[in-house]
Protein backbone atom coordinates (compact mmCIF):
# COMPACT_ATOMS: atom_id res chain seq x y z
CA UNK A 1 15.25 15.08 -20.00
CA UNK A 2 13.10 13.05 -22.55
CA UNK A 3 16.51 11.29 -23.65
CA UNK A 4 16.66 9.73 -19.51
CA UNK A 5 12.95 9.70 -18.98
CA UNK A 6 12.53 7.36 -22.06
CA UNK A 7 14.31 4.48 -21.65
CA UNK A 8 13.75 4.68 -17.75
CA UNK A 9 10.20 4.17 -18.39
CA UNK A 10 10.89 1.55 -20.81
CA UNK A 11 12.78 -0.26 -17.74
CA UNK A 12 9.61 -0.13 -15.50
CA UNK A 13 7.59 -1.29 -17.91
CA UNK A 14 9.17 -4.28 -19.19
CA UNK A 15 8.19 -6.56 -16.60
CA UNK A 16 5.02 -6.22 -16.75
CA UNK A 17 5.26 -6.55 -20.64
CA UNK A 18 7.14 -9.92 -19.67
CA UNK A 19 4.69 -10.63 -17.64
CA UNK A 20 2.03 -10.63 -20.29
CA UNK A 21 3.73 -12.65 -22.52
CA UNK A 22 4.67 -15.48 -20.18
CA UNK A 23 0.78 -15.53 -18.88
CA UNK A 24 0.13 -16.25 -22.47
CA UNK A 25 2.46 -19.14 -22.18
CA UNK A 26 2.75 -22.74 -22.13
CA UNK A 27 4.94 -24.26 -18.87
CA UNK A 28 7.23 -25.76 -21.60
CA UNK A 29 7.56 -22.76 -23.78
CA UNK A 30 8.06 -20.29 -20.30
CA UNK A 31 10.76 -22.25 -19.51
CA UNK A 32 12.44 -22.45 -22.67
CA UNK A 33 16.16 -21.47 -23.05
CA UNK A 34 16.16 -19.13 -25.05
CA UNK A 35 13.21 -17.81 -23.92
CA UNK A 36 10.75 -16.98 -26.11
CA UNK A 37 9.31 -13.03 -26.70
CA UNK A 38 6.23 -14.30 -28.16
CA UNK A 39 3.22 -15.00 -26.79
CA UNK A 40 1.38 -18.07 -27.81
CA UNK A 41 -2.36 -16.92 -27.52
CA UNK A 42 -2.93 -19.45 -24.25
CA UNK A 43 -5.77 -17.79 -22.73
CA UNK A 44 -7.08 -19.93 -20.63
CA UNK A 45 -4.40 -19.67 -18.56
CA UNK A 46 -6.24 -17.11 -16.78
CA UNK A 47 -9.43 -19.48 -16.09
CA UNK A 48 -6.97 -22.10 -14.55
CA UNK A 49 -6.18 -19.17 -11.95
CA UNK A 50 -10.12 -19.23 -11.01
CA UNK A 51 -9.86 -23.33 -10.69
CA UNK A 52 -7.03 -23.41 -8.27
CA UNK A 53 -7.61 -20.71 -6.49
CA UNK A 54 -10.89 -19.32 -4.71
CA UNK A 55 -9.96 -15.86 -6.48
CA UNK A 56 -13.14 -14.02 -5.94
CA UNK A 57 -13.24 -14.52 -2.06
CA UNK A 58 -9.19 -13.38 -2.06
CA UNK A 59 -9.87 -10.49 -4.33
CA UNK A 60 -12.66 -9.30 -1.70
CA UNK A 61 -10.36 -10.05 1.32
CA UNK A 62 -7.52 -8.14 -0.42
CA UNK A 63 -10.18 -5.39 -1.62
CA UNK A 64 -12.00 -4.96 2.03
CA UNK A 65 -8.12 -5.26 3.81
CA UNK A 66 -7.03 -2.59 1.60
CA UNK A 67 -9.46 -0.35 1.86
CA UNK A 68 -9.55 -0.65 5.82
CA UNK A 69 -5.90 -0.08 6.38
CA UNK A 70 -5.91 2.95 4.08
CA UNK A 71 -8.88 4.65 5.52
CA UNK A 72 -7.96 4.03 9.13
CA UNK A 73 -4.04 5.88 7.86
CA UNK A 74 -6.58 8.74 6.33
CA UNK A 75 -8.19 8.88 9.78
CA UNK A 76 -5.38 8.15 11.77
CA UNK A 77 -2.19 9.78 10.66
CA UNK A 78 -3.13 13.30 10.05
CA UNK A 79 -4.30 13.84 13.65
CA UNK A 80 -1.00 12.76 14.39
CA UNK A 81 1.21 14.24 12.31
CA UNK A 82 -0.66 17.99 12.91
CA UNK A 83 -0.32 17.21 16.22
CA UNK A 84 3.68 16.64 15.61
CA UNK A 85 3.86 19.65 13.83
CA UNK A 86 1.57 22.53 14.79
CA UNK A 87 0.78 22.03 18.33
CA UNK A 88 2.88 23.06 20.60
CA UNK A 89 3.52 20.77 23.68
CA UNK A 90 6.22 19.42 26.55
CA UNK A 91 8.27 16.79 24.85
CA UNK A 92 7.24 17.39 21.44
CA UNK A 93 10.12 16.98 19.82
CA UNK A 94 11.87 13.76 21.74
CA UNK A 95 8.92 12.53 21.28
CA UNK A 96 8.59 12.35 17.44
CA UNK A 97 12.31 11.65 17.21
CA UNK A 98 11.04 8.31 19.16
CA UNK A 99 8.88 7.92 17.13
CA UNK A 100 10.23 7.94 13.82
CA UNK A 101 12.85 4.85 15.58
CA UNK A 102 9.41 2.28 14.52
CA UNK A 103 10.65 3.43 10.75
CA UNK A 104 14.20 2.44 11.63
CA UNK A 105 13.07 -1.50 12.87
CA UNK A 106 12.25 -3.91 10.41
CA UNK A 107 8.53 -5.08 10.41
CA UNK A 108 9.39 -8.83 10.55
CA UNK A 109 10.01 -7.70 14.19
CA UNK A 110 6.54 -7.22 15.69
CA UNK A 111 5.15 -10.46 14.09
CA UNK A 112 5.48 -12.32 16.58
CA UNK A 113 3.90 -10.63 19.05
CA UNK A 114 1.28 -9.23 16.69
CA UNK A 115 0.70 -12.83 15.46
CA UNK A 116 0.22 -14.01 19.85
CA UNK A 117 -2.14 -10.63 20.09
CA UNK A 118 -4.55 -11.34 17.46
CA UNK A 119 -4.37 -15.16 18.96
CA UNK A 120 -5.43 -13.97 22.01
CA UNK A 121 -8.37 -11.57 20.72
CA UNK A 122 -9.40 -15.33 18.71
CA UNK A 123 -9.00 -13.18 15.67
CA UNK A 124 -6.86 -15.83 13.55
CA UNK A 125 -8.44 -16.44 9.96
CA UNK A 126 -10.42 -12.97 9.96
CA UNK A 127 -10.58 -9.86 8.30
CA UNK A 128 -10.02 -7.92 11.11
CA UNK A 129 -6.94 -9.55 11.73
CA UNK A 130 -5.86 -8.17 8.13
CA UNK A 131 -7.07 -4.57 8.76
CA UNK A 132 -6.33 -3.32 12.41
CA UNK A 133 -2.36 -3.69 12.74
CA UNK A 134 -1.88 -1.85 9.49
CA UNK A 135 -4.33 1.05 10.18
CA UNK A 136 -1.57 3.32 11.77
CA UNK A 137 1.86 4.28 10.00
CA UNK A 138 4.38 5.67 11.24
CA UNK A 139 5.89 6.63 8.02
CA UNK A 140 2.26 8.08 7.02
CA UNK A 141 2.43 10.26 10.12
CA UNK A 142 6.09 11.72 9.05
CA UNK A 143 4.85 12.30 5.62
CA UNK A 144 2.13 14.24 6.42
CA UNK A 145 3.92 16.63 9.30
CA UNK A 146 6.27 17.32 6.74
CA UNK A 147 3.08 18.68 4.34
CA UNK A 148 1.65 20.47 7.55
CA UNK A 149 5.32 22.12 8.03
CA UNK A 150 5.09 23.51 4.42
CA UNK A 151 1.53 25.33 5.08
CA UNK A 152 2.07 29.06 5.95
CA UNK A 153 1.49 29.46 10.24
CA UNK A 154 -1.00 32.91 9.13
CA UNK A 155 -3.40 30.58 8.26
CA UNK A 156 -3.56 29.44 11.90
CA UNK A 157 -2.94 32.98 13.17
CA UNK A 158 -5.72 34.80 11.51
CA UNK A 159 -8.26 31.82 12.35
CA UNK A 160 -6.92 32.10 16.06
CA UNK A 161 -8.13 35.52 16.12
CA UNK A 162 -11.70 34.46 14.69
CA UNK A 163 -11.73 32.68 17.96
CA UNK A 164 -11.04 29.49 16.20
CA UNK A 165 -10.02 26.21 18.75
CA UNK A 166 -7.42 23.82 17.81
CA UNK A 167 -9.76 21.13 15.80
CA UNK A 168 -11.62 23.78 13.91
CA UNK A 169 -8.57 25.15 12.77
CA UNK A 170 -7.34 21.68 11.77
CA UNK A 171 -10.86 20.61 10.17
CA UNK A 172 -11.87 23.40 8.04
CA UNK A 173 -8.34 24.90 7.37
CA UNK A 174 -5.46 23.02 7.54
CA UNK A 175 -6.55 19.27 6.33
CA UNK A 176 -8.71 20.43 3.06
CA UNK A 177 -5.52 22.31 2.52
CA UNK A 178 -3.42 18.89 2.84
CA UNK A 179 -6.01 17.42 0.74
CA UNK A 180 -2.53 16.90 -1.58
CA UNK A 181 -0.47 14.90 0.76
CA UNK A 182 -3.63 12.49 2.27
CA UNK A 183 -3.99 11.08 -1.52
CA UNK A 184 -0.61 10.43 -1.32
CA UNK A 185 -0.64 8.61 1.29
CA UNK A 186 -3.78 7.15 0.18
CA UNK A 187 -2.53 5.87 -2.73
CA UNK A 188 0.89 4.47 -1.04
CA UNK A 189 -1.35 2.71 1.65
CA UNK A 190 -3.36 0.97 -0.92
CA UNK A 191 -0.41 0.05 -2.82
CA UNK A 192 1.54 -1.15 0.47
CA UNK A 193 -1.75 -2.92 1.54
CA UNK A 194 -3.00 -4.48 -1.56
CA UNK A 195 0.86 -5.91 -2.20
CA UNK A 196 1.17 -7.09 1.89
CA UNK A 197 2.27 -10.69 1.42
CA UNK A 198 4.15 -11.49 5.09
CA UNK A 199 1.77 -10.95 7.33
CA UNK A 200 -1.44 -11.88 6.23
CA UNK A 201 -0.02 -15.44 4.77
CA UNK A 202 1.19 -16.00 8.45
CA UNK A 203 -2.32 -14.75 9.88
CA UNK A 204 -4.66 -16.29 7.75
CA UNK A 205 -3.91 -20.01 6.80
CA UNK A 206 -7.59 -20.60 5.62
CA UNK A 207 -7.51 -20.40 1.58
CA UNK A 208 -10.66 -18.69 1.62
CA UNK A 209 -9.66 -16.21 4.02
CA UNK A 210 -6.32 -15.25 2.25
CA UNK A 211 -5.63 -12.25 0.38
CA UNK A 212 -4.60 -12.59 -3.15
CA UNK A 213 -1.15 -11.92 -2.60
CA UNK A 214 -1.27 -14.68 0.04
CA UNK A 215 -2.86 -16.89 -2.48
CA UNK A 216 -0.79 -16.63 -5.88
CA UNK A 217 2.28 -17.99 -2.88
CA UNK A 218 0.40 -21.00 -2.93
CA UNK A 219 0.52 -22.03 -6.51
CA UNK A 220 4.21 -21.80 -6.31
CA UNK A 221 4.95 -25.55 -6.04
CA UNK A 222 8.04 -27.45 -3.79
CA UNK A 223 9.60 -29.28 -7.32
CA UNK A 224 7.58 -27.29 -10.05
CA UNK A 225 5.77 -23.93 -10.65
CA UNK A 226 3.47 -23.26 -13.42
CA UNK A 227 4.82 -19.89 -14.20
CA UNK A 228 2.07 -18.65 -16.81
CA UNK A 229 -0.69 -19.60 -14.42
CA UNK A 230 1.28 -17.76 -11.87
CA UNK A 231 1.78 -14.66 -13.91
CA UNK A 232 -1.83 -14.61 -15.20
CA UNK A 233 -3.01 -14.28 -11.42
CA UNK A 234 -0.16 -11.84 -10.71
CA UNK A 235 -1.32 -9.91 -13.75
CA UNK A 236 -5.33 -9.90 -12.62
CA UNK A 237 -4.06 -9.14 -9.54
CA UNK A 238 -2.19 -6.28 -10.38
CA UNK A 239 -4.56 -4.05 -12.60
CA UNK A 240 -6.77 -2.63 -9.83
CA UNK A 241 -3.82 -0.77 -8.14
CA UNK A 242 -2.72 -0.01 -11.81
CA UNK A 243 -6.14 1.60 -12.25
CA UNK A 244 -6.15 3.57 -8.91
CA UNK A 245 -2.65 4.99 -9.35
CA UNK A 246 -3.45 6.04 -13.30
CA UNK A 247 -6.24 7.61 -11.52
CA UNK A 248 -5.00 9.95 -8.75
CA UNK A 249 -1.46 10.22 -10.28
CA UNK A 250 -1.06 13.92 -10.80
CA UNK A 251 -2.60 14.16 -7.30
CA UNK A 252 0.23 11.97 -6.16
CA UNK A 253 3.53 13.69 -7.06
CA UNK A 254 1.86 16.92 -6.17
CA UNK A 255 1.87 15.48 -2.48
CA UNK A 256 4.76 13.92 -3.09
CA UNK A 257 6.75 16.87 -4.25
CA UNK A 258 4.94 19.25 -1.56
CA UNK A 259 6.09 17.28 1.43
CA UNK A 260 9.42 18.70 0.95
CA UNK A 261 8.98 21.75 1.14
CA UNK A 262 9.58 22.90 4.55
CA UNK A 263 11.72 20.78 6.90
């Protein structure tokens, strides 16, 4: 196992290695063929990423965006997806096979009536623009029913007969006990949020208004890109989500791997 696991990790990890050493780069010796596996000490690569770019306002617009989308998922999505899989209603089932079809159509779909919505509410060049259509996931919402599937129904049944309603049951019983799966979706809607480059570079046009993501798109010029500027932002921009996920992996995969328990 350590013979595969080895060299696949060695795989993931060599971009951002590569990364590193370009951001330590001069444009002439990035763009060197043969390329060159050695960085050249340029550290002030990373202060040209503060000049052209107002990186403390994106980092806070990609910080407060993030953090928004995943806790209105956390709020959101378990409701939902206990709802899906514990309650018993009419049309239950049609119902969630509908909707699971918003995981089958490509996102690039709704943007154009998302983008004449949040024209309408004059919300253009705002946070909230970045936060509300991304506080609901459908994916989210299948995860977590799956989680809810795999929790033994006596739970329920001996909490019915305490005289406990629907919500209690879900409150003090059934979501500490998916406590698993919600930092896995936690940490896949911060990743998925903090990464979002479509949508808020066609929302928010105003620099100081962008999200980082949004902003490192902008140094990419139409005849010439400097590429260790580029991947010294990419690089700042990329350690808080490195941080979070080093954090609350072991929490992860056991959400991950408990979702699939019960179909």
């Amino acid at each position: 196992m350590h013979a595969v696991l080895i060299p696949a990790s060695l795989v993931m990890i060599a971009p951002f290695v590569w990364q590193l050493i370009t951001s330590l780069q001069t444009l002439s010796t990035a763009t060197r063929v043969p390329p060159s596996l050695l960085p050249a000490g340029h550290w002030d690569n990373y202060g040209k990423v503060f000049g052209l770019l107002p990186f403390g306002e994106q980092f806070l617009n990609t910080a407060l965006m993030a953090a928004g989308r995943t806790a209105g998922q956390i709020l959101l999505c378990p409701l939902a997806a206990y709802a899906f899989a514990r309650l018993r209603f009419p049309g239950r089932q049609p119902l969630f096979g509908l909707f699971l079809c918003v995981l089958m159509v490509p996102p690039q779909l709704f943007i154009i009536p998302q983008y004449e919505i949040m024209s309408s509410l004059g919300w253009l060049n705002s946070l909230q623009a970045l936060i509300v259509p991304g506080m609901f996931s459908a994916f989210g919402v299948f995860l977590l029913r799956q989680f809810f599937l795999g929790l033994p129904p006596e739970l329920e049944e001996a909490a019915r007969l305490d005289g406990a309603g629907p919500w209690r049951i879900y409150w003090s019983i059934m979501l500490p006990l998916a406590r698993p799966g919600v930092i896995a979706l936690s940490v896949l809607a911060l990743l998925w949020s903090w990464n979002d480059l479509f949508w808020p570079l066609v929302v928010n046009t105003d620099p100081e208004k962008m999200t980082l993501s949004a902003g490192l798109a902008t140094l990419q010029g139409q005849f010439q890109t400097d590429y260790p500027v580029l991947m010294a932002g990419s690089l700042l921009a990329s350690l808080p989500v490195i941080a979070v996920f080093a954090l609350l992996q072991r929490q992860f995969i056991q959400g991950i791997a408990h979702t699939g328990v019960k179909g």
